[in-house]
N, C-alpha and C. Protein backbone atom coordinates (compact mmCIF):
# COMPACT_ATOMS: atom_id res chain seq x y z
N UNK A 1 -24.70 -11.07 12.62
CA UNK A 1 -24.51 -12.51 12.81
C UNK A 1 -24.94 -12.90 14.22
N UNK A 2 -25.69 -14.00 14.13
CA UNK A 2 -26.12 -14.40 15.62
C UNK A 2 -25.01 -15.03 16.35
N UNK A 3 -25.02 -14.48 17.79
CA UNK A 3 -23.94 -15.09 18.56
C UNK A 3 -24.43 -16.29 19.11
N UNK A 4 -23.28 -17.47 19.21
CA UNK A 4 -23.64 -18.35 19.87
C UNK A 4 -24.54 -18.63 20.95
N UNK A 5 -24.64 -17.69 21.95
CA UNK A 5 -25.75 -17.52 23.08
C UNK A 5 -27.13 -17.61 22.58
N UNK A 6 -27.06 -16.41 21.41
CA UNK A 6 -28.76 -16.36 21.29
C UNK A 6 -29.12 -17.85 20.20
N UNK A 7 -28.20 -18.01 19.63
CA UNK A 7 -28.82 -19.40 19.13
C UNK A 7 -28.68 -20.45 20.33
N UNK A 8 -27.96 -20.68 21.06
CA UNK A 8 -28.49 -21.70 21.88
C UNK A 8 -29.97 -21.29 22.76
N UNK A 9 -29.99 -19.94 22.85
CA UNK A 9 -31.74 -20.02 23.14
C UNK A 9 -32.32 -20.04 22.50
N UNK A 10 -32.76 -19.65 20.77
CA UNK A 10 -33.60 -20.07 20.01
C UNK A 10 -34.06 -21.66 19.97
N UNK A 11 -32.48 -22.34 20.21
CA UNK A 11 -32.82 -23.68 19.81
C UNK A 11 -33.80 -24.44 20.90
N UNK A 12 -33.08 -23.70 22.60
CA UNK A 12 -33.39 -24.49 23.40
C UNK A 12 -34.95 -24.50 23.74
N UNK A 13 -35.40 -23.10 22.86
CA UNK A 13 -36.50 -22.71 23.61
C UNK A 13 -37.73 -23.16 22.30
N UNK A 14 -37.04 -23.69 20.96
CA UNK A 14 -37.99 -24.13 20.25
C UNK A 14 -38.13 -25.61 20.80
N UNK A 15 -36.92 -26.63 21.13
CA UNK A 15 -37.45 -27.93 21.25
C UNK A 15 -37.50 -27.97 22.45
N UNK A 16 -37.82 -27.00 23.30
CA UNK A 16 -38.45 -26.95 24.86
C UNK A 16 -40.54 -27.02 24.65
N UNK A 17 -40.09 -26.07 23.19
CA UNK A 17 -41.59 -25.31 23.22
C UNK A 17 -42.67 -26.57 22.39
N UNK A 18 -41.69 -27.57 21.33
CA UNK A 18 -41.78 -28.55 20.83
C UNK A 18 -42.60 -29.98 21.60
N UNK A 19 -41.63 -29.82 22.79
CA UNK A 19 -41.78 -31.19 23.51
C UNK A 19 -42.51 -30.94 24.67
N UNK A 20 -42.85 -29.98 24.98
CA UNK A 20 -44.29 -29.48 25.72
C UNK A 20 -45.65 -29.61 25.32
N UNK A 21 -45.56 -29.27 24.09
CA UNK A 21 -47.05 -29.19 23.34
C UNK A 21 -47.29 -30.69 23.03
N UNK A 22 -46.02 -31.09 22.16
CA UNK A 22 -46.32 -32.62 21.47
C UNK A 22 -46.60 -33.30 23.01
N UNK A 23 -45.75 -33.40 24.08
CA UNK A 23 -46.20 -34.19 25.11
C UNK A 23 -47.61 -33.90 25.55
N UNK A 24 -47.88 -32.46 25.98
CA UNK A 24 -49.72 -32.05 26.40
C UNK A 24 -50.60 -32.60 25.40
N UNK A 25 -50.21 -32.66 23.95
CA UNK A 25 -51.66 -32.93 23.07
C UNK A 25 -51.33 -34.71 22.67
N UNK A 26 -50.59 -35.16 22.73
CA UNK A 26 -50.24 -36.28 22.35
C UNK A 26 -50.38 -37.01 23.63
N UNK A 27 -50.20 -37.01 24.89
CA UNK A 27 -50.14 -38.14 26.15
C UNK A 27 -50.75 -37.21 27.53
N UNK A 28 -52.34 -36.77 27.26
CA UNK A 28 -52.90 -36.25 27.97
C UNK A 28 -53.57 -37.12 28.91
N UNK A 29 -53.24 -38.43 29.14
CA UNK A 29 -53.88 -39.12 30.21
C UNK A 29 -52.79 -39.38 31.21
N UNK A 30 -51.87 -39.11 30.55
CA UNK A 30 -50.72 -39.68 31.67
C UNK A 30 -50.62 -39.13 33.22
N UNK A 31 -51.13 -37.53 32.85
CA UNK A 31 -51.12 -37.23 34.58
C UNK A 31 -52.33 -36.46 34.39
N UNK A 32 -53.62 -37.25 35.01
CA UNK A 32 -55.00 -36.66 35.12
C UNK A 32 -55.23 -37.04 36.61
N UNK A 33 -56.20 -36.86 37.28
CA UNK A 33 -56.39 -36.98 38.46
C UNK A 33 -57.97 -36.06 38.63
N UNK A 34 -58.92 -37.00 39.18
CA UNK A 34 -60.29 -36.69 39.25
C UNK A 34 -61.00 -35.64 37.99
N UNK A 35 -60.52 -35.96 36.33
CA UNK A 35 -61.16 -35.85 35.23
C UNK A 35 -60.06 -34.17 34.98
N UNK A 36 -59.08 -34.30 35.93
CA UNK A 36 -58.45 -32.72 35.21
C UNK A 36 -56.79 -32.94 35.06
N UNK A 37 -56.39 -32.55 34.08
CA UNK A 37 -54.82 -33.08 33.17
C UNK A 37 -54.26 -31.99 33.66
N UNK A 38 -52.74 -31.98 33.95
CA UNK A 38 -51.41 -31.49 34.25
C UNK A 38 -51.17 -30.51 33.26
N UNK A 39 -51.35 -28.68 33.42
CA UNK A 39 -51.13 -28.20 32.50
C UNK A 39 -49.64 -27.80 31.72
N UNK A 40 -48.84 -28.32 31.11
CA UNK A 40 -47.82 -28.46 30.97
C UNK A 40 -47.16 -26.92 30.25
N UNK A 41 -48.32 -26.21 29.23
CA UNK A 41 -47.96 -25.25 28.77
C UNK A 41 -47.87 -24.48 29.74
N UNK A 42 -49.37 -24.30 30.46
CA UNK A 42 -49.29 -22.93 31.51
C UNK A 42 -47.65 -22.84 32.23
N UNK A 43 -47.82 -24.61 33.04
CA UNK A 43 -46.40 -24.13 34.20
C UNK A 43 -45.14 -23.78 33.02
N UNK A 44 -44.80 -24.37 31.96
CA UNK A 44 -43.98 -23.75 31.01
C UNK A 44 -43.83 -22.35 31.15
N UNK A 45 -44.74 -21.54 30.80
CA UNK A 45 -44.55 -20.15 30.36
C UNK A 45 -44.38 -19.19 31.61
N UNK A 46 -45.27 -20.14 32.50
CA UNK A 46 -45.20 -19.37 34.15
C UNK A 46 -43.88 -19.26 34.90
N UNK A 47 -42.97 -20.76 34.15
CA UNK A 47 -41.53 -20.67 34.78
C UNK A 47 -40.69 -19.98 33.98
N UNK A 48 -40.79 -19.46 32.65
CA UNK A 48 -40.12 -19.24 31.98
C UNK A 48 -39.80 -17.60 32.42
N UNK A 49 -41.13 -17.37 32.11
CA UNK A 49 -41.16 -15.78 32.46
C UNK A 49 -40.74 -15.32 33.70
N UNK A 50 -41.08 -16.59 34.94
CA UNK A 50 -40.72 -15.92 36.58
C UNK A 50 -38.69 -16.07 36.60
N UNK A 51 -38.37 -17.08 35.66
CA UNK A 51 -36.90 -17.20 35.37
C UNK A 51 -36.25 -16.47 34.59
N UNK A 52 -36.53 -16.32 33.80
CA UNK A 52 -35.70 -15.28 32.87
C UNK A 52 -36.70 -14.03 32.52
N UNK A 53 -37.29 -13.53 32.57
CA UNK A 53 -38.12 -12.54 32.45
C UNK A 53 -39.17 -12.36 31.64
N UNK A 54 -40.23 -10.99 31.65
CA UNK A 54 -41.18 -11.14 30.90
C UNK A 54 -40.90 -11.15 29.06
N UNK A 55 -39.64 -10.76 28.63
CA UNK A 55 -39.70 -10.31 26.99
C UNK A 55 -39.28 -12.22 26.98
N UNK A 56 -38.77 -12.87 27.41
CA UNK A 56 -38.38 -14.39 27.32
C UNK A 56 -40.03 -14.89 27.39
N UNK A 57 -40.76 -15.21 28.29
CA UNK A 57 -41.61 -15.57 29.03
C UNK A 57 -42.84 -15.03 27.71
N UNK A 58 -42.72 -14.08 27.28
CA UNK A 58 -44.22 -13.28 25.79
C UNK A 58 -43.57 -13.80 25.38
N UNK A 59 -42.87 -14.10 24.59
CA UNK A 59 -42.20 -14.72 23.12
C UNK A 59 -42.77 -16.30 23.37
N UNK A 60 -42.38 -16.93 24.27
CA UNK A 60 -42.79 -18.81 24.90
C UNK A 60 -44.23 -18.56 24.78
N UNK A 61 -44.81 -17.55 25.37
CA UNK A 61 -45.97 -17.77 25.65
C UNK A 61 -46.95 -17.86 24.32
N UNK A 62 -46.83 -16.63 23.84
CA UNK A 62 -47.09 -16.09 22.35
C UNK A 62 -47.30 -17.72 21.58
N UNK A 63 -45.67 -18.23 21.24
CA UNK A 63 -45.65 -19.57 20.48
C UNK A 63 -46.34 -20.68 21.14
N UNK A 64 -46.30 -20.88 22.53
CA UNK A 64 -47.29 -22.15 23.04
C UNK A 64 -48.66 -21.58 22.64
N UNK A 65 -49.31 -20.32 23.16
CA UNK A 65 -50.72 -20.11 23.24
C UNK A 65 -51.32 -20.64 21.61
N UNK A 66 -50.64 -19.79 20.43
CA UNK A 66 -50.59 -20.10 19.03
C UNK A 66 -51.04 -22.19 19.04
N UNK A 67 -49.67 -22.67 19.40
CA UNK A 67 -49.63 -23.86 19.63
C UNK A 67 -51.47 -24.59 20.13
N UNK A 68 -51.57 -23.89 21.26
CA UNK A 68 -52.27 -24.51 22.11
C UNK A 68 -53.96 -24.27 21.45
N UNK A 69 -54.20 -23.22 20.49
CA UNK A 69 -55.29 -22.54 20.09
C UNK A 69 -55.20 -23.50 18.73
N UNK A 70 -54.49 -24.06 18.40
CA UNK A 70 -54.62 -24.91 16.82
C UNK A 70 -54.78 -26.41 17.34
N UNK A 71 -54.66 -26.95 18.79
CA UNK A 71 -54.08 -28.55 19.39
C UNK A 71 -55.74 -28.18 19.65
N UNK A 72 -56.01 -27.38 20.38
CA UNK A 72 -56.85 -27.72 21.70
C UNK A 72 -57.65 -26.59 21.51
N UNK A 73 -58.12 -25.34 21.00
CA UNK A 73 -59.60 -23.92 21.25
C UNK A 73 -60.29 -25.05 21.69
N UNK A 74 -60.79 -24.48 22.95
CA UNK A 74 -61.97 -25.05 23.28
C UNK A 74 -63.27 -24.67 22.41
N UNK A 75 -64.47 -25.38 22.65
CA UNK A 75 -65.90 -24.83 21.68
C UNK A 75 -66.55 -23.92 23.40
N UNK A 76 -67.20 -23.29 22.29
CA UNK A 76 -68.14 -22.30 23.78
C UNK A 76 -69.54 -22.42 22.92
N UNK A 77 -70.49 -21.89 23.59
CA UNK A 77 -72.06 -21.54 22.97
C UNK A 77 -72.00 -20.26 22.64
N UNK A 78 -72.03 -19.91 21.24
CA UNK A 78 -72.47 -18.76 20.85
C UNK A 78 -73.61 -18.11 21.20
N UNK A 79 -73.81 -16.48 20.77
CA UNK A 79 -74.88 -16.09 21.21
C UNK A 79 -76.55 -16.62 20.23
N UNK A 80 -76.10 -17.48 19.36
CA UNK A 80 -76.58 -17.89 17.87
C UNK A 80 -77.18 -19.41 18.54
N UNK A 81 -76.60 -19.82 19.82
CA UNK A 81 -76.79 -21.43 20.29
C UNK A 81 -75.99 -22.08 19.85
N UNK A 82 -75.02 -22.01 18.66
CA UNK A 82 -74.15 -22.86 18.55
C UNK A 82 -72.70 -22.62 18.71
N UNK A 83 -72.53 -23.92 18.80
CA UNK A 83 -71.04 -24.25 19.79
C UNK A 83 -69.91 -23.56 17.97
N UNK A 84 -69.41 -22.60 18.85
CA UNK A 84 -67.78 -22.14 18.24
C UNK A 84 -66.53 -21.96 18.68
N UNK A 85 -65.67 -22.13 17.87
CA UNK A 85 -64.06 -22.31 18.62
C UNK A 85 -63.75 -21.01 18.86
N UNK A 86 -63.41 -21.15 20.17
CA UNK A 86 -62.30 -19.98 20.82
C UNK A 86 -61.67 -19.78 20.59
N UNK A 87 -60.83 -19.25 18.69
CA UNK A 87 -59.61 -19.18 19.01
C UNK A 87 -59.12 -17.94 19.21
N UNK A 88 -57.76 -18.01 19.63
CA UNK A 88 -57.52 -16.58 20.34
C UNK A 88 -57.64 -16.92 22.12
N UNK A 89 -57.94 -17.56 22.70
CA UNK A 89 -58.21 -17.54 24.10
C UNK A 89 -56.81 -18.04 24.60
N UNK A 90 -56.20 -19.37 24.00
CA UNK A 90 -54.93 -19.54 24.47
C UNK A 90 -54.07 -18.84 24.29
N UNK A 91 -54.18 -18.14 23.11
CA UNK A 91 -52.84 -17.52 22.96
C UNK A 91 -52.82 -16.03 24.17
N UNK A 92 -54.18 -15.38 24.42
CA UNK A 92 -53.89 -14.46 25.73
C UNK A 92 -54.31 -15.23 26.72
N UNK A 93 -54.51 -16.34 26.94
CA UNK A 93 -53.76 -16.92 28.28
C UNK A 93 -52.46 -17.32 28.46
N UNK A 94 -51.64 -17.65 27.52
CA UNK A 94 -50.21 -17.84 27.76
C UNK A 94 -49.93 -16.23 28.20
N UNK A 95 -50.14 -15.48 26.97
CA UNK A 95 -49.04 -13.94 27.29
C UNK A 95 -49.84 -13.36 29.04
N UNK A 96 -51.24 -13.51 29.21
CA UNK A 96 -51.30 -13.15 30.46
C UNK A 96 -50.30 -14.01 31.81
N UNK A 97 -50.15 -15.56 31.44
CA UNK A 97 -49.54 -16.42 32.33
C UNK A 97 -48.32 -15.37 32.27
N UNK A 98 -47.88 -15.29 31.12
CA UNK A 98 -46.12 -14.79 31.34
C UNK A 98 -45.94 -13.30 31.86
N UNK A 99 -46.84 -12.34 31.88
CA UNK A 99 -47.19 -11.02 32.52
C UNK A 99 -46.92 -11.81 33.73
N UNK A 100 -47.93 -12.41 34.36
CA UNK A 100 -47.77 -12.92 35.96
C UNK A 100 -46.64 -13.76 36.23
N UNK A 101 -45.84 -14.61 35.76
CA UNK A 101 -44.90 -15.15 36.05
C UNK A 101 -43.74 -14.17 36.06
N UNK A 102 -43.94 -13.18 35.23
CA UNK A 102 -42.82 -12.46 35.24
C UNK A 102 -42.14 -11.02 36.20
N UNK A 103 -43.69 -11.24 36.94
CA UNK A 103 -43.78 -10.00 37.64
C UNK A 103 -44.21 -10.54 39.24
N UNK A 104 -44.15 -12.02 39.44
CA UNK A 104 -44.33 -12.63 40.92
C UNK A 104 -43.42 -12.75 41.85
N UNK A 105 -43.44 -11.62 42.63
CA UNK A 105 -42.12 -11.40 43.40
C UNK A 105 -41.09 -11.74 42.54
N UNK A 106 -40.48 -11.48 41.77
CA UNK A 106 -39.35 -12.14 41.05
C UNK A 106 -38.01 -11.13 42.03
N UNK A 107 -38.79 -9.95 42.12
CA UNK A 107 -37.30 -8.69 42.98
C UNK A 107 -37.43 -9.38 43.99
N UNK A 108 -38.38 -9.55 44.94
CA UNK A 108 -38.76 -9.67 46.26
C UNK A 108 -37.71 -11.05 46.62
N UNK A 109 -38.12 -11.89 45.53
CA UNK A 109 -37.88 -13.69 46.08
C UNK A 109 -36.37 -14.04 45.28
N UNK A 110 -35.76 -13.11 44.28
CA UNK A 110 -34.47 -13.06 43.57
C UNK A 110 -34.61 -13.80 42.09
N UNK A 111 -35.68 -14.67 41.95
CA UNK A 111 -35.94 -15.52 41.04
C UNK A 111 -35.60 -17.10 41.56
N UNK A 112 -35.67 -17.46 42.86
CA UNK A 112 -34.62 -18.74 43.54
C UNK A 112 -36.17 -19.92 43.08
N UNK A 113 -35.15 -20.76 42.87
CA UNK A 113 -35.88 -21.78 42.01
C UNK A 113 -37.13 -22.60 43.24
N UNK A 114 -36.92 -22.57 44.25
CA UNK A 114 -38.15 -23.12 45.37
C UNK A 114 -39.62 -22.09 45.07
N UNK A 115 -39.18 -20.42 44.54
CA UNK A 115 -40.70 -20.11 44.98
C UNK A 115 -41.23 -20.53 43.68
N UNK A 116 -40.39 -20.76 42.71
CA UNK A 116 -41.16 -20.95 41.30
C UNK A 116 -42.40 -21.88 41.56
N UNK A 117 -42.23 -22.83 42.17
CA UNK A 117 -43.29 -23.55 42.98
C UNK A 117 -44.43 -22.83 43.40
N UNK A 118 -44.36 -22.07 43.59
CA UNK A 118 -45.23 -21.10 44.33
C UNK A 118 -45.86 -20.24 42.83
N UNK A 119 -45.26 -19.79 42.41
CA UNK A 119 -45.38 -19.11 40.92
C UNK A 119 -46.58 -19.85 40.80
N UNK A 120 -46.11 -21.04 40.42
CA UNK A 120 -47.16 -22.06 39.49
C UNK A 120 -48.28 -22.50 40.40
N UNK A 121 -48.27 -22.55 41.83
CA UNK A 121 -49.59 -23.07 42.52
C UNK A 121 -50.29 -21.64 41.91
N UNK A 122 -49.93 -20.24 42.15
CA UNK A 122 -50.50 -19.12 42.36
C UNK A 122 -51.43 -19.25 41.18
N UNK A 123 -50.53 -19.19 39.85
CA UNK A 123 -51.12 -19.13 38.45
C UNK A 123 -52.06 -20.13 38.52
N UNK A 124 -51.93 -21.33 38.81
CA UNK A 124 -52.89 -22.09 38.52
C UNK A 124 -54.32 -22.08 39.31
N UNK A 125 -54.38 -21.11 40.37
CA UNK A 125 -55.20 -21.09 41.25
C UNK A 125 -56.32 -19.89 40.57
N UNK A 126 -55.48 -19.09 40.10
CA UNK A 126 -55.91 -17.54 39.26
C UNK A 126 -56.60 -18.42 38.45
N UNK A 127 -55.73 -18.97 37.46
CA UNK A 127 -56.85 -19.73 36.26
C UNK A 127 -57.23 -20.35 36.39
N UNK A 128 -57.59 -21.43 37.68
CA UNK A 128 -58.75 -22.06 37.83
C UNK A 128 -60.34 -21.18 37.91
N UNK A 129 -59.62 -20.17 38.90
CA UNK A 129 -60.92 -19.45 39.83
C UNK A 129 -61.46 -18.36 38.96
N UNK A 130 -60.96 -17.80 37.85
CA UNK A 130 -61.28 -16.78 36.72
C UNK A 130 -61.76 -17.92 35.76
N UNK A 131 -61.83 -19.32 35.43
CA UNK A 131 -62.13 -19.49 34.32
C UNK A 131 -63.81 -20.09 35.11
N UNK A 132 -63.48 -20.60 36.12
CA UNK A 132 -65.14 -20.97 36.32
C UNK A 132 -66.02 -19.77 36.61
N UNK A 133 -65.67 -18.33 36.94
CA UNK A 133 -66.25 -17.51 36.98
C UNK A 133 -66.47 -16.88 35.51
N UNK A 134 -66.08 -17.47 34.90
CA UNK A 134 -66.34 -16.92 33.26
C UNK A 134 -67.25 -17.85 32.97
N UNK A 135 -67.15 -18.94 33.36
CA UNK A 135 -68.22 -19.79 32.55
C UNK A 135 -68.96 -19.88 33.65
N UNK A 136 -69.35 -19.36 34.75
CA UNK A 136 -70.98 -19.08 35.83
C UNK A 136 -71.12 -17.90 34.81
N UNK A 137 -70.57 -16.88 34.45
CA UNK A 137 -71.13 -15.22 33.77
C UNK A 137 -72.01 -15.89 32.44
N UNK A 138 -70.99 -16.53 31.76
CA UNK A 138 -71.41 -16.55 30.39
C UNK A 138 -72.57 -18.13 30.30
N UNK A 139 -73.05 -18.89 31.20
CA UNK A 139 -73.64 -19.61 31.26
C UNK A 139 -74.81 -19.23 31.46
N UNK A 140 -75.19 -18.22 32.78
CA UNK A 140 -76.44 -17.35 32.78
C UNK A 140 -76.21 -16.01 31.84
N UNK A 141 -75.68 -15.38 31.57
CA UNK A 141 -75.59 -14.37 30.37
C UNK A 141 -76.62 -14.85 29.28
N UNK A 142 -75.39 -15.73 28.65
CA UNK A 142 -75.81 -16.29 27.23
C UNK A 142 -76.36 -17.31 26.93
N UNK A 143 -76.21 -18.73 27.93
CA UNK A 143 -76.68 -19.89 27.86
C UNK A 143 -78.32 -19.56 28.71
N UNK A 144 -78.31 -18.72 29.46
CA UNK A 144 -79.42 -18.40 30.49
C UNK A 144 -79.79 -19.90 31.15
N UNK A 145 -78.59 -20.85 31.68
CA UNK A 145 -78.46 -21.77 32.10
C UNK A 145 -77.69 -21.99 33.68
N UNK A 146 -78.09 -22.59 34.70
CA UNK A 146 -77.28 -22.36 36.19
C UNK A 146 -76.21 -23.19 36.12
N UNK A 147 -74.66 -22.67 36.83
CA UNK A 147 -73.94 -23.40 36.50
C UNK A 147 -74.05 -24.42 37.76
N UNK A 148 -73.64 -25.82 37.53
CA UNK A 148 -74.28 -26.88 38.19
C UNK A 148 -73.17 -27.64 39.03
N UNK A 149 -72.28 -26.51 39.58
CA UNK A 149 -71.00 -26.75 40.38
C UNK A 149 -71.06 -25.87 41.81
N UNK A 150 -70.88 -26.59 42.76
CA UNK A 150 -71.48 -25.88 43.84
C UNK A 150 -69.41 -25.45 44.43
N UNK A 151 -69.04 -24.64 45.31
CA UNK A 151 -67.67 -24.05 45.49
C UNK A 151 -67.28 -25.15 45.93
N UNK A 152 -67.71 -26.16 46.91
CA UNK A 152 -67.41 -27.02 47.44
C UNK A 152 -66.65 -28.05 46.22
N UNK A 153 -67.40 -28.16 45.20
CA UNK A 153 -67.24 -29.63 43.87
C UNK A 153 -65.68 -28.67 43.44
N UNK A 154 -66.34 -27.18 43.05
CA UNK A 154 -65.37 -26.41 42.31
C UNK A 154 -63.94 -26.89 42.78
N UNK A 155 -63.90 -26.99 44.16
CA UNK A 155 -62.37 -26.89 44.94
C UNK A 155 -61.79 -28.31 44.97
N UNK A 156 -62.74 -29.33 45.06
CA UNK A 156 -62.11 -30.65 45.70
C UNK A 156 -62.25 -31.07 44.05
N UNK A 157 -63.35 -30.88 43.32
CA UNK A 157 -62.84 -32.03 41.98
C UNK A 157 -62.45 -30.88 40.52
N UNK A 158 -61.87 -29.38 41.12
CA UNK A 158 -61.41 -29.01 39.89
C UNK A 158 -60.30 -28.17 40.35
N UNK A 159 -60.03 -27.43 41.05
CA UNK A 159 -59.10 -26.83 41.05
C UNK A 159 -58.03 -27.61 42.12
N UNK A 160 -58.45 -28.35 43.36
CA UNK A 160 -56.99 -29.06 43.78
C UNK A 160 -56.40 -30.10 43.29
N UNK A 161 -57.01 -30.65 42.52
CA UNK A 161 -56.44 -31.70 41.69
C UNK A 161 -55.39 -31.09 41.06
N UNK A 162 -56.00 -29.71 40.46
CA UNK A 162 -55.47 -28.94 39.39
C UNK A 162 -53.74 -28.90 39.82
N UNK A 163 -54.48 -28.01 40.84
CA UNK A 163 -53.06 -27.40 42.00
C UNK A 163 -52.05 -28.84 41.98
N UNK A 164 -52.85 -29.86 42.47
CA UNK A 164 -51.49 -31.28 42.49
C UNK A 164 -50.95 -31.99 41.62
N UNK A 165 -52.07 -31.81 40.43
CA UNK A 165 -51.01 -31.86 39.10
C UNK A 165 -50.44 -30.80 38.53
N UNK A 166 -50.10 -29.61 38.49
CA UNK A 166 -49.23 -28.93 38.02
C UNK A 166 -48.41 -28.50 38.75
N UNK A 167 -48.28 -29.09 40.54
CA UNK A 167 -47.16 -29.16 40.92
C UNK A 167 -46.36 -30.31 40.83
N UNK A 168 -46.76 -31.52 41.08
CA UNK A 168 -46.06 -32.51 40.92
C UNK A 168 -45.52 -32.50 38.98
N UNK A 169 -46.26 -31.99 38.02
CA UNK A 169 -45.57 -32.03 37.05
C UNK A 169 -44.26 -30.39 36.79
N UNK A 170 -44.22 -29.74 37.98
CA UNK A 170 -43.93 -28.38 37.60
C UNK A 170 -42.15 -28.79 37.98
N UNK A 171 -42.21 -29.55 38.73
CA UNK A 171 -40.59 -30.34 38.90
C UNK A 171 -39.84 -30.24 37.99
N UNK A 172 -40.24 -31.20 37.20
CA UNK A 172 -38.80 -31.35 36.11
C UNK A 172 -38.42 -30.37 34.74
N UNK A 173 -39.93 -29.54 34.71
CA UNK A 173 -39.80 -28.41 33.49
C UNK A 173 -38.99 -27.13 35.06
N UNK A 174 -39.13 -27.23 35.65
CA UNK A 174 -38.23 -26.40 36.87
C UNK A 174 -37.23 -26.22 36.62
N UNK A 175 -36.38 -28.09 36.63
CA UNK A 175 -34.87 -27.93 36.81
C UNK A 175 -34.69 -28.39 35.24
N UNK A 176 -35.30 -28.61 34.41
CA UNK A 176 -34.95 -28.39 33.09
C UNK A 176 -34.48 -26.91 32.74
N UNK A 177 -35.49 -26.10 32.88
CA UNK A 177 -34.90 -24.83 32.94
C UNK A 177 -33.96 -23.85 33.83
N UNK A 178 -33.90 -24.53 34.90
CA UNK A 178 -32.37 -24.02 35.74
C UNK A 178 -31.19 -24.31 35.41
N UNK A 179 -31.26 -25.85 35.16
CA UNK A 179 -29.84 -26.42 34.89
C UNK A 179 -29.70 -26.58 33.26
N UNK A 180 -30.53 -27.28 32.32
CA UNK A 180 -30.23 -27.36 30.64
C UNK A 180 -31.46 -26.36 30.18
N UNK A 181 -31.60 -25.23 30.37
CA UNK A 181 -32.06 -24.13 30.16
C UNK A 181 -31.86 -23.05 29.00
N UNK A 182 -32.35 -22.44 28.31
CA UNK A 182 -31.79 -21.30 27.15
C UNK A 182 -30.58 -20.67 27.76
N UNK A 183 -30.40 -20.45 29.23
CA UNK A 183 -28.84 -19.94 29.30
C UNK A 183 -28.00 -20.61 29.90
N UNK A 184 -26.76 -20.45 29.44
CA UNK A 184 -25.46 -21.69 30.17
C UNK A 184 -25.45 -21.53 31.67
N UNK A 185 -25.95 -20.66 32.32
CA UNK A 185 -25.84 -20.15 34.48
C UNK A 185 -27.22 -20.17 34.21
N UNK A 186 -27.92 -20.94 34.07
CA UNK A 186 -29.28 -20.44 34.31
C UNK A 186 -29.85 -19.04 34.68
N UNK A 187 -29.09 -18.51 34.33
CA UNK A 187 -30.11 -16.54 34.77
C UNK A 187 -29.71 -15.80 33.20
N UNK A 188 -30.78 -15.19 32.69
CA UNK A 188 -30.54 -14.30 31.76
C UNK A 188 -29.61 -13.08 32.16
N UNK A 189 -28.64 -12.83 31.60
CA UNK A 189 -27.65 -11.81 31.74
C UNK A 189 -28.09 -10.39 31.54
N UNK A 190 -29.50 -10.58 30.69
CA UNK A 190 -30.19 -9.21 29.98
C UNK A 190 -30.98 -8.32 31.53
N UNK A 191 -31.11 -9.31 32.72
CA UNK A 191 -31.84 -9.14 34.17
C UNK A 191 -31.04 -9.11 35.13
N UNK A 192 -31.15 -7.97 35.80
CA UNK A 192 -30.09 -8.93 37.49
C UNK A 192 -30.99 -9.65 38.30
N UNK A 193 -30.48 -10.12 39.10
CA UNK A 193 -31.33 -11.02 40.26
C UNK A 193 -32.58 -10.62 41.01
N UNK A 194 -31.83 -9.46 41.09
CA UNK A 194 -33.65 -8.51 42.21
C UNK A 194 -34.77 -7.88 41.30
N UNK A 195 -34.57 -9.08 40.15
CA UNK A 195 -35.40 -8.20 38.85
C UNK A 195 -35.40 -7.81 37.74
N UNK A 196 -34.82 -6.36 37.71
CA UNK A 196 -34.51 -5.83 37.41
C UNK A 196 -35.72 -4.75 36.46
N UNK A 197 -35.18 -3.75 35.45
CA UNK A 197 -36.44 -2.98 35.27
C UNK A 197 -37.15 -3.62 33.52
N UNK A 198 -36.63 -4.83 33.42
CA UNK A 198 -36.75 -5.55 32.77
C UNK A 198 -38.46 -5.75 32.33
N UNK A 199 -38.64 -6.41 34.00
CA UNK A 199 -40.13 -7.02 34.52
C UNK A 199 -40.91 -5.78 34.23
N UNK A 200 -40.99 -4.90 34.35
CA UNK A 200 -41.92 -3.76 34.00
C UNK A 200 -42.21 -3.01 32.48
N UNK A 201 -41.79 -4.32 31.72
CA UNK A 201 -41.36 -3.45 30.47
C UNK A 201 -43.06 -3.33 29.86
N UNK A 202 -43.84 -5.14 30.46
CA UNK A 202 -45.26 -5.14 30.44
C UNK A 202 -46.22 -4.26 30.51
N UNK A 203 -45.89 -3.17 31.72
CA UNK A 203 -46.81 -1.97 32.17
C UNK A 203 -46.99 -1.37 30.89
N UNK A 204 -45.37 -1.01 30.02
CA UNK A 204 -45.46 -0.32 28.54
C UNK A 204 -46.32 -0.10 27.53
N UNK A 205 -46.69 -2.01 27.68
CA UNK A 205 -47.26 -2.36 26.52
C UNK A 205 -48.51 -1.41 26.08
């Protein structure tokens, strides 16, 4: 029989996982800034995992990426010339987000809700700077086309925007999950504070 605890995190963490997606795919203009939107899943899974750990943090991630690969696969250029859906790309970008959220200083910093901030600039900086280097590879690779973004454009009209919308939106999914969170003290009981050997269960995999 499920104990009260774990159903209040099933519940909290389906209409957490609910009202993330429906808000990202449903009201994607609301926080854009120089042509780039507030990623709401990423900082999701990035706080989830740097807060309660990585087996919390793969499970969120797992269901948003799923989520996010049926809302949103981007199209790419096949090696054929034509444009096909990626799917599969969100769903190992969530579980990679939650590997890194779950393993970012979490011993070092205790899990204290200020660096989570930091969590999410970090992540979002990683996946800015790995995804335009995937698409410079695969543009001359496969498109045998130059990519037409010089580091300078890269920084000021794609990735700091990036950085200032998913901090200014990383606020309230923050103290959503500290204070009305899957656990009643905000800290999973399954982790202690400096970690624990929880965070390493990833290396396993």
């Amino acid at each position: 029989m499920l104990s009260p605890a774990l159903i209040r995190k099933i519940l909290v963490y389906i209409v957490y996982v609910f009202l993330i997606c429906c808000f990202q795919v449903s009201f994607p203009d609301i926080m854009t800034y120089r042509g780039q939107v507030a990623d709401l899943m990423l900082i999701f899974t990035v706080v989830v995992a740097y807060f309660f750990g990585f087996f919390d943090g793969a499970i969120v991630g797992i269901a948003v990426g799923i989520l996010r690969d049926y809302f949103a696969a981007p199209a790419i250029t096949g090696f054929d010339g034509k444009p096909v859906l990626s799917v599969g790309l969100g769903l190992l970008l969530m579980f990679l987000a939650s590997v890194f959220g779950s393993s970012f200083f979490t011993k070092r910093m205790r899990r204290n809700a200020p660096f989570a901030f930091v969590a999410v600039i970090a992540a979002t900086a990683v996946y800015k700077v790995c995804g335009h280097l995937l698409i410079k590879i695969w543009s001359a690779a496969v498109m045998h086309n130059p990519y037409n973004m010089t580091v300078g454009q890269i920084f000021l009209d794609s990735i700091l925007p990036q950085l200032m919308l998913n901090l200014v939106a990383a606020v309230p999914i923050i103290l959503l999950l500290r204070f009305a969170g899957p656990y009643s003290k905000g800290i999973n009981p399954s982790i202690d504070l400096e970690g624990g050997v929880e965070d390493s269960l990833w290396l396993k995999i």
